[in-house]
C-alpha atoms as a PDB file:
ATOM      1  CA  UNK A   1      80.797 108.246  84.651  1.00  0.00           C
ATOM      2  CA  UNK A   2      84.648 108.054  84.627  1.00  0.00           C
ATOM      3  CA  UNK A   3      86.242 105.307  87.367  1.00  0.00           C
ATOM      4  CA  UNK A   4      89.851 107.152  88.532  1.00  0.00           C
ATOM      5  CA  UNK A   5      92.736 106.158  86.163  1.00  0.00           C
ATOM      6  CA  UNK A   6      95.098 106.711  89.015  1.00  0.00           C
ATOM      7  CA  UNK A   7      93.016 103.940  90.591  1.00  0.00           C
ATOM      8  CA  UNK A   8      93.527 101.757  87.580  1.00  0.00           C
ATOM      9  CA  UNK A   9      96.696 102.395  86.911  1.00  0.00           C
ATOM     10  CA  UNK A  10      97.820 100.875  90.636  1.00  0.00           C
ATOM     11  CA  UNK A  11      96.088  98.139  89.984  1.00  0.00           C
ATOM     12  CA  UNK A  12      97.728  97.155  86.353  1.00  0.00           C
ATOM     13  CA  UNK A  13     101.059  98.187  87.978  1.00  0.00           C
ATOM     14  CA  UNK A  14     100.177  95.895  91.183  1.00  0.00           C
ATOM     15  CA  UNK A  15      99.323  92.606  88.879  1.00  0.00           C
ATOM     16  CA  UNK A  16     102.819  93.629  86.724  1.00  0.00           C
ATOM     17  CA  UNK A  17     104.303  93.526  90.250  1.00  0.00           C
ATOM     18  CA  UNK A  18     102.914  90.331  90.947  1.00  0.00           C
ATOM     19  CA  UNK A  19     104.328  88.333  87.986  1.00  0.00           C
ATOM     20  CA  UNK A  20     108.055  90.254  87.941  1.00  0.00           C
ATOM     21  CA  UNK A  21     108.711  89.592  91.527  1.00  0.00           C
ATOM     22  CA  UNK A  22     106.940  86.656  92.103  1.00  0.00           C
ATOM     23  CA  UNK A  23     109.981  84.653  93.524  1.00  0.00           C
ATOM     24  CA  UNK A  24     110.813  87.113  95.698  1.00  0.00           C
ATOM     25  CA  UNK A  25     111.777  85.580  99.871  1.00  0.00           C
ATOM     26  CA  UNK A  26     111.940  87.166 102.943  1.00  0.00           C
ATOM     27  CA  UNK A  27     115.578  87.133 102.533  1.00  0.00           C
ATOM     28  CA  UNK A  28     115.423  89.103  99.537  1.00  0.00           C
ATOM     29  CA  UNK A  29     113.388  91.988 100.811  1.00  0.00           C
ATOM     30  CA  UNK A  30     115.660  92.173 104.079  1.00  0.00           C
ATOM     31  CA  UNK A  31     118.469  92.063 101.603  1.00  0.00           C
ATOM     32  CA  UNK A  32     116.851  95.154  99.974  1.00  0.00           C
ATOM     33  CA  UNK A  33     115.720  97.440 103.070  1.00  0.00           C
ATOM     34  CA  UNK A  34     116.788  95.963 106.360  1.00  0.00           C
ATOM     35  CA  UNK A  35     118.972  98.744 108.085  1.00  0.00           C
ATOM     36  CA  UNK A  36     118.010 101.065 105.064  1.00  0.00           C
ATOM     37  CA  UNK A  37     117.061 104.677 105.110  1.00  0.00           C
ATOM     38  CA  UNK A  38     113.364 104.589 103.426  1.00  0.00           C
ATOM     39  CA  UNK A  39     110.295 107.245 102.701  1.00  0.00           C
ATOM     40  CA  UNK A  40     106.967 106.665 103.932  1.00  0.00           C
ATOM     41  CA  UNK A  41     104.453 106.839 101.256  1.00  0.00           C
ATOM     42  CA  UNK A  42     100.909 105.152 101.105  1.00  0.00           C
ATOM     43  CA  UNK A  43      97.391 106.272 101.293  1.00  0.00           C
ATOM     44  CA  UNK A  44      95.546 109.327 103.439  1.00  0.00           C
ATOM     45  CA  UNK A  45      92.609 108.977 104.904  1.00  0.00           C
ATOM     46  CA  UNK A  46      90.835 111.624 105.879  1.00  0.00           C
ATOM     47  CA  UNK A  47      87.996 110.671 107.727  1.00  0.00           C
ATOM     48  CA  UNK A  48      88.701 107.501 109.582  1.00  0.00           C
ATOM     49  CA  UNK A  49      90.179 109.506 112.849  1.00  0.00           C
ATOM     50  CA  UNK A  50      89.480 112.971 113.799  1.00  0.00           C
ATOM     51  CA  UNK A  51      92.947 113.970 111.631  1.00  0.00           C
ATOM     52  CA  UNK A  52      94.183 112.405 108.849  1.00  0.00           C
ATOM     53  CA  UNK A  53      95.910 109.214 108.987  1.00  0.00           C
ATOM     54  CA  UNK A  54      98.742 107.372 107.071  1.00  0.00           C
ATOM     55  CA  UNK A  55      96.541 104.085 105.884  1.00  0.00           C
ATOM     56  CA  UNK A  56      97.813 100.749 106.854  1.00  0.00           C
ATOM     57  CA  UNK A  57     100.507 102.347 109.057  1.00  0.00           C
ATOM     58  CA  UNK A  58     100.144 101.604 112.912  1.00  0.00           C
ATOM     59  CA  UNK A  59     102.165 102.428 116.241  1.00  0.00           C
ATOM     60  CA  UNK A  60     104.473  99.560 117.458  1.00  0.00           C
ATOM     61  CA  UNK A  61     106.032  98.348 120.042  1.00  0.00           C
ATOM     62  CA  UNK A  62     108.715  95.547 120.438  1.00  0.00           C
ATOM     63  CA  UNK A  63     108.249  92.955 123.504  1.00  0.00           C
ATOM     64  CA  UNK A  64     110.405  89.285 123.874  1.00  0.00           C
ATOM     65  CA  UNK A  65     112.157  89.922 120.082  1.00  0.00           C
ATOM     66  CA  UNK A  66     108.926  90.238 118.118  1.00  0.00           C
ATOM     67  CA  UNK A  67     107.515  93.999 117.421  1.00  0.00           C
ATOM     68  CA  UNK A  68     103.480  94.239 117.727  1.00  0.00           C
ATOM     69  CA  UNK A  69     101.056  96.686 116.020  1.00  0.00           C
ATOM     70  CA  UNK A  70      98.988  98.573 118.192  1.00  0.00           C
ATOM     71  CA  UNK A  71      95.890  98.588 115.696  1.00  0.00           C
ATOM     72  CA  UNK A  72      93.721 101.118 116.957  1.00  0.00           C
ATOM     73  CA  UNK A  73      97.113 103.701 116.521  1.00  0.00           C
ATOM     74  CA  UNK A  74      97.119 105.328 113.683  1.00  0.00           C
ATOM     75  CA  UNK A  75     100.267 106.896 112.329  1.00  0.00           C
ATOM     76  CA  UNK A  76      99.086 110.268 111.718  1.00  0.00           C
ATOM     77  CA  UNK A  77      99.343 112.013 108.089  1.00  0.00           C
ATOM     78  CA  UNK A  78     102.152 114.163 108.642  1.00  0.00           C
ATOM     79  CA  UNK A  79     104.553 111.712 108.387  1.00  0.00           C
ATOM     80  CA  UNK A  80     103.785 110.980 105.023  1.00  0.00           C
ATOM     81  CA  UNK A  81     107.416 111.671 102.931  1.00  0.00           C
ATOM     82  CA  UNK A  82     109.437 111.428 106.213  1.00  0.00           C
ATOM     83  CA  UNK A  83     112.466 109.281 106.802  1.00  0.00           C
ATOM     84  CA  UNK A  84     112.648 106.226 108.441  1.00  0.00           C
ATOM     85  CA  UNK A  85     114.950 103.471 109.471  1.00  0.00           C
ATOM     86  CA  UNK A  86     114.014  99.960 108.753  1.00  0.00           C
ATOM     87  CA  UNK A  87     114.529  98.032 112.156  1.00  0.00           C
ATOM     88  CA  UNK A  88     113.496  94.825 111.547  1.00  0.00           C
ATOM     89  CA  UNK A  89     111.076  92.634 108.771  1.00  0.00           C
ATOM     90  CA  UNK A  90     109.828  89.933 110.173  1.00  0.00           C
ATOM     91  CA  UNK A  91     106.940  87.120 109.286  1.00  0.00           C
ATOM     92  CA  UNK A  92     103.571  88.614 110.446  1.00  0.00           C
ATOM     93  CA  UNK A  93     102.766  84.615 111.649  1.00  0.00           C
ATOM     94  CA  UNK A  94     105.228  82.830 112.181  1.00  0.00           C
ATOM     95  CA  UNK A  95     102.991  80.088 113.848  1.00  0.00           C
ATOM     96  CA  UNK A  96     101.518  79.377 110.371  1.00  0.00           C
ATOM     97  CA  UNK A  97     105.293  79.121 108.892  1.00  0.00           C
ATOM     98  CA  UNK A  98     105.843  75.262 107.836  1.00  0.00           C
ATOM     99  CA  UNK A  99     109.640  74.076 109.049  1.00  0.00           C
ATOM    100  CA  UNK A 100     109.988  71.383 106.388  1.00  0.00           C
ATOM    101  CA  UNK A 101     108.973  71.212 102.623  1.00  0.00           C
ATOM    102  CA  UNK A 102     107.122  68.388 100.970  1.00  0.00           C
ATOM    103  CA  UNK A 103     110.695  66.012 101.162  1.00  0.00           C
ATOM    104  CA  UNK A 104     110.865  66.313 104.403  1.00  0.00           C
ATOM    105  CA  UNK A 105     113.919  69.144 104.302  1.00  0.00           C
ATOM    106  CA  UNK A 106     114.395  72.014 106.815  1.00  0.00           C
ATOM    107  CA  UNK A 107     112.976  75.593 105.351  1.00  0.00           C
ATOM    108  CA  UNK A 108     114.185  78.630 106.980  1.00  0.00           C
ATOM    109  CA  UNK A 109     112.037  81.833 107.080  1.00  0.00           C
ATOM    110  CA  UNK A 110     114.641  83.909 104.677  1.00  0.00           C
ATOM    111  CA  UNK A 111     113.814  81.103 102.090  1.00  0.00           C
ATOM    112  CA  UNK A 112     110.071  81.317 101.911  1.00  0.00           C
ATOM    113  CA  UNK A 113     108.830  82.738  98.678  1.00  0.00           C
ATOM    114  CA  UNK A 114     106.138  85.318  98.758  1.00  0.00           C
ATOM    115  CA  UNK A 115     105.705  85.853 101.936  1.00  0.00           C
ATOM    116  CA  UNK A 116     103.367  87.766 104.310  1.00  0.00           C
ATOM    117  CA  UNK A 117     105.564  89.879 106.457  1.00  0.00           C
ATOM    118  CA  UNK A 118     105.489  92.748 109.257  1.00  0.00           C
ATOM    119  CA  UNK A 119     107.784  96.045 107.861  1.00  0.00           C
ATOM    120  CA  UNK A 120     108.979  97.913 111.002  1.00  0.00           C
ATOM    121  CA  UNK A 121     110.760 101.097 111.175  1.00  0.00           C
ATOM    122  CA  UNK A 122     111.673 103.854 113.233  1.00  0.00           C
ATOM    123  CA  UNK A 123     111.742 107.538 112.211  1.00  0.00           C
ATOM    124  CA  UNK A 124     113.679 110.292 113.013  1.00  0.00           C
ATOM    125  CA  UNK A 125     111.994 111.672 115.761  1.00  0.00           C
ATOM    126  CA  UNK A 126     112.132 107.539 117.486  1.00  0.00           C
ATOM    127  CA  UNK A 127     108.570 106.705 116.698  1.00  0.00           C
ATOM    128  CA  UNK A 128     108.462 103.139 115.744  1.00  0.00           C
ATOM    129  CA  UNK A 129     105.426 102.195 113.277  1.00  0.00           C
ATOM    130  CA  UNK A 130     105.525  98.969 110.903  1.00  0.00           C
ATOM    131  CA  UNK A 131     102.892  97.887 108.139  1.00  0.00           C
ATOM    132  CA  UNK A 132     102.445  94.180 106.788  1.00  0.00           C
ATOM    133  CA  UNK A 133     103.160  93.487 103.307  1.00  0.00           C
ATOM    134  CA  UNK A 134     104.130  91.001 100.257  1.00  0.00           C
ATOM    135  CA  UNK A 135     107.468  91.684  98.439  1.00  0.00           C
ATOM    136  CA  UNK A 136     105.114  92.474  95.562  1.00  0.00           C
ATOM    137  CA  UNK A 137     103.199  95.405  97.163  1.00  0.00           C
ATOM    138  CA  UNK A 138     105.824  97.054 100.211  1.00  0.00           C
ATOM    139  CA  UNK A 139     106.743  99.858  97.175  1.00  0.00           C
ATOM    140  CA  UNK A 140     103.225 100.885  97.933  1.00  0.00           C
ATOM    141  CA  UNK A 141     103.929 101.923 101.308  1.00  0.00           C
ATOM    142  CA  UNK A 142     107.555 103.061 101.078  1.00  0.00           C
ATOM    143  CA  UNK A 143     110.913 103.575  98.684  1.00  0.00           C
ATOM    144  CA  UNK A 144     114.055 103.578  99.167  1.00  0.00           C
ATOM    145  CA  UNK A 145     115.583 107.242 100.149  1.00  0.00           C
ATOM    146  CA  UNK A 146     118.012 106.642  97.592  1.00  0.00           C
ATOM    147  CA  UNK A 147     115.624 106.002  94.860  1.00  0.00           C
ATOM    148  CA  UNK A 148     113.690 109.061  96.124  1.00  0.00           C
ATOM    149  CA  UNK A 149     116.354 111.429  95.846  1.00  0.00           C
ATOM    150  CA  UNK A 150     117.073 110.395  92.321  1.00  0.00           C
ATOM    151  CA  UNK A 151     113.750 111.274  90.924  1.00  0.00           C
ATOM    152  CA  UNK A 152     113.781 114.394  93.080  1.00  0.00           C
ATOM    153  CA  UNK A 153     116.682 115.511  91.031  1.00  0.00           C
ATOM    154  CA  UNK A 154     115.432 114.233  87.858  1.00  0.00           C
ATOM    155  CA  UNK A 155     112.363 116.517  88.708  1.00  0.00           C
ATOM    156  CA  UNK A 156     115.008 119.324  89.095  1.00  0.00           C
ATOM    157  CA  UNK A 157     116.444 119.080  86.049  1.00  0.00           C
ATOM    158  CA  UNK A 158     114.163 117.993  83.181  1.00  0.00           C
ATOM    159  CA  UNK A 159     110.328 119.647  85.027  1.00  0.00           C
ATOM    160  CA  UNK A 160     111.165 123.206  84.442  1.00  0.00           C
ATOM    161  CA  UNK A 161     110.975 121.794  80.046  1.00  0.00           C
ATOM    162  CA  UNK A 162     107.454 121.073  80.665  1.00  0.00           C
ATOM    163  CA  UNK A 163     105.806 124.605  81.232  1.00  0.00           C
ATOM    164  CA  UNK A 164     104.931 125.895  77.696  1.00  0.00           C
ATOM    165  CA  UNK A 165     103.768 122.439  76.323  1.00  0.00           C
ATOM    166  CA  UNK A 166     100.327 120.655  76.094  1.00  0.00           C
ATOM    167  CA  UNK A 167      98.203 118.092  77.408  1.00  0.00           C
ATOM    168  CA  UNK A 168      95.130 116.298  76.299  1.00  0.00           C
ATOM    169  CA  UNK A 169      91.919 115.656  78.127  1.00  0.00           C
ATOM    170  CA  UNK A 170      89.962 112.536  77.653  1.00  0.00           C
ATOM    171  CA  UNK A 171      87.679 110.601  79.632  1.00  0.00           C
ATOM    172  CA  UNK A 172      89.515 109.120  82.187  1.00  0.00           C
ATOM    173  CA  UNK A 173      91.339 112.440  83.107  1.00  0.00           C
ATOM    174  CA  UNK A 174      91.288 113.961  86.193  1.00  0.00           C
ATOM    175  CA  UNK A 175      91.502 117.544  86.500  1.00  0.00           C
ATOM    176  CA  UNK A 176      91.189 119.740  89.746  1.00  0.00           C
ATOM    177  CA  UNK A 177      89.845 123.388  90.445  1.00  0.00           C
ATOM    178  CA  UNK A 178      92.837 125.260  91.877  1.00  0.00           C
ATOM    179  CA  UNK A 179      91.560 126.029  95.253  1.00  0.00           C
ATOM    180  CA  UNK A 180      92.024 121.929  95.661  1.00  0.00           C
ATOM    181  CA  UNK A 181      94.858 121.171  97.945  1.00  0.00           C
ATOM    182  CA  UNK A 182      97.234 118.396  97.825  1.00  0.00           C
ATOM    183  CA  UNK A 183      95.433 116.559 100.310  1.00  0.00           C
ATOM    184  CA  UNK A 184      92.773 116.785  99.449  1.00  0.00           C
ATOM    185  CA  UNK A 185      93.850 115.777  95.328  1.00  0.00           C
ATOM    186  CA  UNK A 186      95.171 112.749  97.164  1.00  0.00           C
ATOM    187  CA  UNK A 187      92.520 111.959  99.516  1.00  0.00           C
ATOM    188  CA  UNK A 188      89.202 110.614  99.755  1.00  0.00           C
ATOM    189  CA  UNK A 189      87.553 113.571  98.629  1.00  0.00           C
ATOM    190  CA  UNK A 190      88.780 114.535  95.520  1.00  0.00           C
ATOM    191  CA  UNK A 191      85.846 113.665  94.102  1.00  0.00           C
ATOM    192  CA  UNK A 192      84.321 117.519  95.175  1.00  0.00           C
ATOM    193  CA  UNK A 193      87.100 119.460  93.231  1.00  0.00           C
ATOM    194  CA  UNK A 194      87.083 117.597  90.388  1.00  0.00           C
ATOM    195  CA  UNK A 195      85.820 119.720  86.797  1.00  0.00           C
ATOM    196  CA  UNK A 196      83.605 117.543  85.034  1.00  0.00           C
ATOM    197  CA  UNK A 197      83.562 119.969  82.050  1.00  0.00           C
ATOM    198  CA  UNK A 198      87.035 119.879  80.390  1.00  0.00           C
ATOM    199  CA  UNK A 199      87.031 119.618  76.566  1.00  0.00           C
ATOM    200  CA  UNK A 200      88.272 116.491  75.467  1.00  0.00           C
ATOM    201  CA  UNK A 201      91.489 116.211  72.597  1.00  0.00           C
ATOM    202  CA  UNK A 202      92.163 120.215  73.024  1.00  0.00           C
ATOM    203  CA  UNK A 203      95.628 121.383  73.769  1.00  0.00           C
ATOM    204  CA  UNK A 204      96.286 122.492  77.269  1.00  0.00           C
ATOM    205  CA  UNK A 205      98.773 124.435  77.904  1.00  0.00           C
ATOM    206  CA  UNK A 206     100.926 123.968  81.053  1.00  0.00           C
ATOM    207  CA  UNK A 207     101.599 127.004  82.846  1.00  0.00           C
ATOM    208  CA  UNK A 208     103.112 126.042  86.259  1.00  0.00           C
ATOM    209  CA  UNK A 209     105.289 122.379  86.731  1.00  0.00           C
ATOM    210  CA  UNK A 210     106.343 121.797  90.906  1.00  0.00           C
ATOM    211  CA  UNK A 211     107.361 118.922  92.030  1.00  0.00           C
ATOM    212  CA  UNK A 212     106.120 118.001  96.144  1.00  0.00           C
ATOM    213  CA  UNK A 213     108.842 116.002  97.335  1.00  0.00           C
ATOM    214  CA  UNK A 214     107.032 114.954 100.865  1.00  0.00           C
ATOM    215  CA  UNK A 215     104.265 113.480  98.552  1.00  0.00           C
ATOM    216  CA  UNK A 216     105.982 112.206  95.959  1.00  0.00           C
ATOM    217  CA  UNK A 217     103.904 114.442  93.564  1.00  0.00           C
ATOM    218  CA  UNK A 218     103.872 116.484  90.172  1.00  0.00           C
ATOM    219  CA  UNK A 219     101.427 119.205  90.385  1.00  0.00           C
ATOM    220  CA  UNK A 220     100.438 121.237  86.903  1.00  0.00           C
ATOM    221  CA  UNK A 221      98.179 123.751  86.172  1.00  0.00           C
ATOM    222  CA  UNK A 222      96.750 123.805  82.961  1.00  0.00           C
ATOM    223  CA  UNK A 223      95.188 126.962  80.406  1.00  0.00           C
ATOM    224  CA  UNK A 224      92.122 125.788  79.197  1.00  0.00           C
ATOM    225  CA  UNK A 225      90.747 127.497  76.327  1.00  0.00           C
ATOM    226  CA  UNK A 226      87.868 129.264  78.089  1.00  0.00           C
ATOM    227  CA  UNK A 227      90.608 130.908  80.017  1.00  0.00           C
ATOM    228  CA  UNK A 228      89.563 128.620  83.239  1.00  0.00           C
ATOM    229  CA  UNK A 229      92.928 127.208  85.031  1.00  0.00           C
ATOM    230  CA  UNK A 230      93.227 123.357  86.446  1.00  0.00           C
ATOM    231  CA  UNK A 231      95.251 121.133  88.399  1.00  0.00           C
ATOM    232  CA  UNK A 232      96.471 117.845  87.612  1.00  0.00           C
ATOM    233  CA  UNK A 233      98.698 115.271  90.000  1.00  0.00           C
ATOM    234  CA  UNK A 234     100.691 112.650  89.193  1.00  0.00           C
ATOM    235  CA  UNK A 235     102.215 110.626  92.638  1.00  0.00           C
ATOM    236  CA  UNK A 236     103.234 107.365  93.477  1.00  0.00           C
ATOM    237  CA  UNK A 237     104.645 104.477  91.133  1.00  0.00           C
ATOM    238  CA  UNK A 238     103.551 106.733  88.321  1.00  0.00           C
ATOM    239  CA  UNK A 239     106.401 108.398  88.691  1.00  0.00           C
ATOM    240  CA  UNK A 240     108.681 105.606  88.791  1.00  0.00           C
ATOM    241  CA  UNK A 241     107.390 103.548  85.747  1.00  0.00           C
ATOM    242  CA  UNK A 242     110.699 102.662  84.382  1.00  0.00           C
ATOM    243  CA  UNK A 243     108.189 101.544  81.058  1.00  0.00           C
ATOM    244  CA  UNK A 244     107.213 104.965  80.274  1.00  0.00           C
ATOM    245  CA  UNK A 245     108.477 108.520  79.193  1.00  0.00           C
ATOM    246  CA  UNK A 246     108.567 111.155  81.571  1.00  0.00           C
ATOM    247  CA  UNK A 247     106.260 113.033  79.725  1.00  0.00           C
ATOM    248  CA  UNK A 248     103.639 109.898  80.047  1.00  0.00           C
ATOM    249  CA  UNK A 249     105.235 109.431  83.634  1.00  0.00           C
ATOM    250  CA  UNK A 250     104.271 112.941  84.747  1.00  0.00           C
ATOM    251  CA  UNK A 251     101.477 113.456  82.737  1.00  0.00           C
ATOM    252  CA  UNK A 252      98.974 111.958  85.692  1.00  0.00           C
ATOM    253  CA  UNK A 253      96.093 110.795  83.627  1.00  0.00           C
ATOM    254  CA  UNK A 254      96.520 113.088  80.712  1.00  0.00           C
ATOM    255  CA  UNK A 255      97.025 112.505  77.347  1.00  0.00           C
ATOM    256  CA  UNK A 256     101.480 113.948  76.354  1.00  0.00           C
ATOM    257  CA  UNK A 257      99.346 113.855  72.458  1.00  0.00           C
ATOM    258  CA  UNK A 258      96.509 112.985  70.383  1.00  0.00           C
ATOM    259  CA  UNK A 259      96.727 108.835  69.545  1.00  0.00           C
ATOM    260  CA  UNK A 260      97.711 108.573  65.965  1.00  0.00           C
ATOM    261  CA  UNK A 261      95.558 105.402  65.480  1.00  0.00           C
ATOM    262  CA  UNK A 262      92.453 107.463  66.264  1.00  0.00           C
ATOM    263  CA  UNK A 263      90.238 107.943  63.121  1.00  0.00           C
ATOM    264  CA  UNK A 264      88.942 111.356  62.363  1.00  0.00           C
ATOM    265  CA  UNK A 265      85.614 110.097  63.176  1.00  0.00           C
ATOM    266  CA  UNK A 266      86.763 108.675  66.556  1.00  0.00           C
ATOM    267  CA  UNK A 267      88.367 112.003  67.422  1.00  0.00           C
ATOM    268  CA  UNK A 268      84.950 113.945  66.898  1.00  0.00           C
ATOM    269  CA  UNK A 269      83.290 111.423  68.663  1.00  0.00           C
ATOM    270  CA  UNK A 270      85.509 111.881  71.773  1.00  0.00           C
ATOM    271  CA  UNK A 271      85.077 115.755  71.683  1.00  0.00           C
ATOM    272  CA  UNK A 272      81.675 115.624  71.796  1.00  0.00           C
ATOM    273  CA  UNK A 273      81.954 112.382  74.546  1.00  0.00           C
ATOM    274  CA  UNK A 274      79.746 110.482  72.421  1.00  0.00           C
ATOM    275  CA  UNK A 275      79.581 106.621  71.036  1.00  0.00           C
ATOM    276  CA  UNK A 276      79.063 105.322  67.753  1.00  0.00           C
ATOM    277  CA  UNK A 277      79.431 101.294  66.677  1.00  0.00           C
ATOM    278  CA  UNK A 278      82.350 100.543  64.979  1.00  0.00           C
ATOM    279  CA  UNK A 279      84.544 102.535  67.432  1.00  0.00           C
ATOM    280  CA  UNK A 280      87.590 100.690  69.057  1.00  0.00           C
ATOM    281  CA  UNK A 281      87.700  99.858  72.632  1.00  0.00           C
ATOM    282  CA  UNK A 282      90.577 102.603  73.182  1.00  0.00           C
ATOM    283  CA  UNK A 283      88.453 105.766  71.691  1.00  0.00           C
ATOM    284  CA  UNK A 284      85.351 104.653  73.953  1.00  0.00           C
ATOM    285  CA  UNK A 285      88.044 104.875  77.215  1.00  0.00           C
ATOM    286  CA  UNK A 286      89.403 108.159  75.534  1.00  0.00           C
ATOM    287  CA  UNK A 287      85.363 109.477  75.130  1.00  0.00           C
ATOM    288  CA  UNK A 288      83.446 107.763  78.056  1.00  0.00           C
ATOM    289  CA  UNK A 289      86.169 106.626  80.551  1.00  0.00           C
ATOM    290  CA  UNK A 290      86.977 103.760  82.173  1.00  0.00           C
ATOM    291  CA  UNK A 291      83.847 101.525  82.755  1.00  0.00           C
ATOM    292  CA  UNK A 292      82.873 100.508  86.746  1.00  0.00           C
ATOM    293  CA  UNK A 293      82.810  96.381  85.274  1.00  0.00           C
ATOM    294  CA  UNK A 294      83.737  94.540  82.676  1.00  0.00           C
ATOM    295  CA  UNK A 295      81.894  91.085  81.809  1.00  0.00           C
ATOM    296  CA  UNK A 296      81.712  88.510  79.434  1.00  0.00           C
ATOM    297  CA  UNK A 297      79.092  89.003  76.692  1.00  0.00           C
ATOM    298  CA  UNK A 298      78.551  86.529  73.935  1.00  0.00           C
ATOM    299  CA  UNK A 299      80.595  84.925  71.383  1.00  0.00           C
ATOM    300  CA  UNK A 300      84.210  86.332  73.180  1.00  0.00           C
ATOM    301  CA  UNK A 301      82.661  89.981  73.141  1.00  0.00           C
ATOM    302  CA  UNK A 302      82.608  92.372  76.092  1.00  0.00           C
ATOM    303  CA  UNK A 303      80.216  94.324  78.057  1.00  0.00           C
ATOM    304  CA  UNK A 304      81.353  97.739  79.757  1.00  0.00           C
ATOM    305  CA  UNK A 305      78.938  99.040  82.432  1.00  0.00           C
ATOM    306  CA  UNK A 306      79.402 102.699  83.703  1.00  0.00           C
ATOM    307  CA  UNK A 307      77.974 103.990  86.543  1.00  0.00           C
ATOM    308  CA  UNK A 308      74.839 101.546  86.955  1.00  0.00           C
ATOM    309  CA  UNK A 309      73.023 103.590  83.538  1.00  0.00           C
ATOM    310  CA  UNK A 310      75.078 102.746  80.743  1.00  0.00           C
ATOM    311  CA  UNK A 311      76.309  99.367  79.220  1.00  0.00           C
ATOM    312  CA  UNK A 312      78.346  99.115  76.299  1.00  0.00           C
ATOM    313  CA  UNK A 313      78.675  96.069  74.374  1.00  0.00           C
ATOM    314  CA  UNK A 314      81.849  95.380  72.106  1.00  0.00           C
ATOM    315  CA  UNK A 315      82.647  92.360  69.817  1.00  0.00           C
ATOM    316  CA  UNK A 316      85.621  89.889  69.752  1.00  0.00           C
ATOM    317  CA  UNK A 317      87.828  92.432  67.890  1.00  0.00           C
ATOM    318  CA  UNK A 318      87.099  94.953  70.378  1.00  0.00           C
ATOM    319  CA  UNK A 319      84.958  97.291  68.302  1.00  0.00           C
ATOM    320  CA  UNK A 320      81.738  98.847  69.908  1.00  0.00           C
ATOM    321  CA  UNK A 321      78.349  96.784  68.283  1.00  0.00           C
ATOM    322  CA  UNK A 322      75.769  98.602  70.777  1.00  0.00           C
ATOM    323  CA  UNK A 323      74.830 100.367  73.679  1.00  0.00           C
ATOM    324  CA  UNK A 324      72.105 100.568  76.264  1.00  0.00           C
ATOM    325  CA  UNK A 325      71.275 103.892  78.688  1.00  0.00           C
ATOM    326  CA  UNK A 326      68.607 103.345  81.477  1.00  0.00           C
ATOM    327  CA  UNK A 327      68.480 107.024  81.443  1.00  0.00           C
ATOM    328  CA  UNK A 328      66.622 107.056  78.441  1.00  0.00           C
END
């Protein structure tokens, strides 16, 4: 019934991307990485090859000037948090490229804003691979060894405060069994170590912190109050959200405390993952999740459907007026 709040949270922190750099040129982003030692990050897939593959990442090869993707070459997985080399950055058509603006004046391909370009690099070993890209999403796909060996020391120094304190469950948390491994936390199929029966608003108490530099990853296990242990990741641009705390920041989809604007009735509701009307949109994500869709339902009001058997419908002030379960 949940939707992944690390899936959500890369697309908020995509659209935020979007509007902050949306002036960014070609010339800027060379300015930024060209010649620049950078980590690989991205995506794993699992299943698309017969071993795991570094998504969106392909073999290239460089021919008259221009570098060329071989498609059907994946990079493989383990070069996920390796070091690279940026080579070149170059416009992934530049056929399509227009040579004069609407006066009639030269444009040059540094000066084109938001542009669709080809990322090559070359790591240590001399493989060359390149990914395409907009200025606004290339952090998904790498960052800058400098800024990786910053948090890595941050991790160092403040990570070893967290073990003894608490964490919150609520419905958009993900929590693992601890036989998961990384991979598969970060993979495609997650979804088969996930616990589906944490208690929700109860203090968890962390009892391991580690940070995985190659991944870019905070693993924690968690007590939970049956005496059961769990695993919870944080990875990527959560970890780099300049907007949040590092508690929040490595927190992965956790809650660092129990919302003060919750009502007492809210909070029961949410422990026992139930709805009532009258709750606020927030304690329905905190007791059902994060719905599948979202559409427009009469007079500015909202209705939440979760996994194909339950619609929730919510007025103009964002407070929940009814639901509907096709289960029933």
């Amino acid at each position: 019934m949940k939707r992944s709040f690390t899936f959500a949270f890369g697309l908020l922190l995509v659209s935020s991307l979007g509007i902050s750099q949306q002036t960014d040129t070609l010339g800027s982003v060379k300015q930024k990485y060209l010649n620049q030692k950078v980590v690989l990050i991205g995506y794993v897939a699992e299943n698309l090859r017969a071993q795991p593959v570094l998504m969106e990442w392909h073999l290239g090869t460089e021919a008259a000037g221009r570098y060329a993707a071989d498609m059907e070459s994946y990079l493989p997985a383990t070069y996920k948090g390796k070091t690279a080399t940026v080579i070149a950055i170059q416009l992934n058509n530049p056929q399509k490229t227009p040579t004069v603006n609407a006066l009639g004046e030269p444009v040059s391909p540094d000066s084109m804003v938001k542009p669709y370009f080809d990322f090559i690099v070359r790591l240590d070993d001399g493989q060359v691979a390149m990914t395409t890209a907009y200025p606004n999403t290339i952090s998904l796909d790498v960052r800058l060894a400098s800024e990786e060996n910053a948090i890595a020391q941050e991790m160092a120094d403040q990570l070893p405060t967290v073990v003894g304190k608490s964490f919150y469950a609520c419905g958009f948390t993900d929590l693992y069994s601890t036989d998961a491994t990384l991979t598969q936390i970060l993979g495609t199929s997650r979804i088969l170590k996930e616990l589906s029966d944490v208690p929700l608003l109860v203090a968890l108490k962390v009892t391991v912190a580690k940070y995985d530099e190659s991944a870019n990853a905070v693993i924690l296990k968690l007590k939970l109050p049956d005496g059961r242990e769990a695993l919870a990741v944080a990875s990527g641009d959560q970890l780099t959200n300049k907007d949040a705390t590092f508690m929040e920041r490595i927190s992965a989809s956790l809650l660092s405390e129990v919302p003060k604007k919750l009502t007492p009735q809210e909070i029961t509701a949410i422990k026992r993952r139930s709805i009532f009307r009258g709750m606020s949109k927030n304690a329905l994500y905190y007791s059902m999740g994060l719905p599948k869709s979202e559409n427009d339902w009469g007079r500015g009001g909202k209705q939440f459907v979760y996994a194909d058997t339950l619609m929730v419908y919510l007025d103009n002030q964002d407070k929940v007026v009814d639901w509907q379960s096709l289960n029933n």
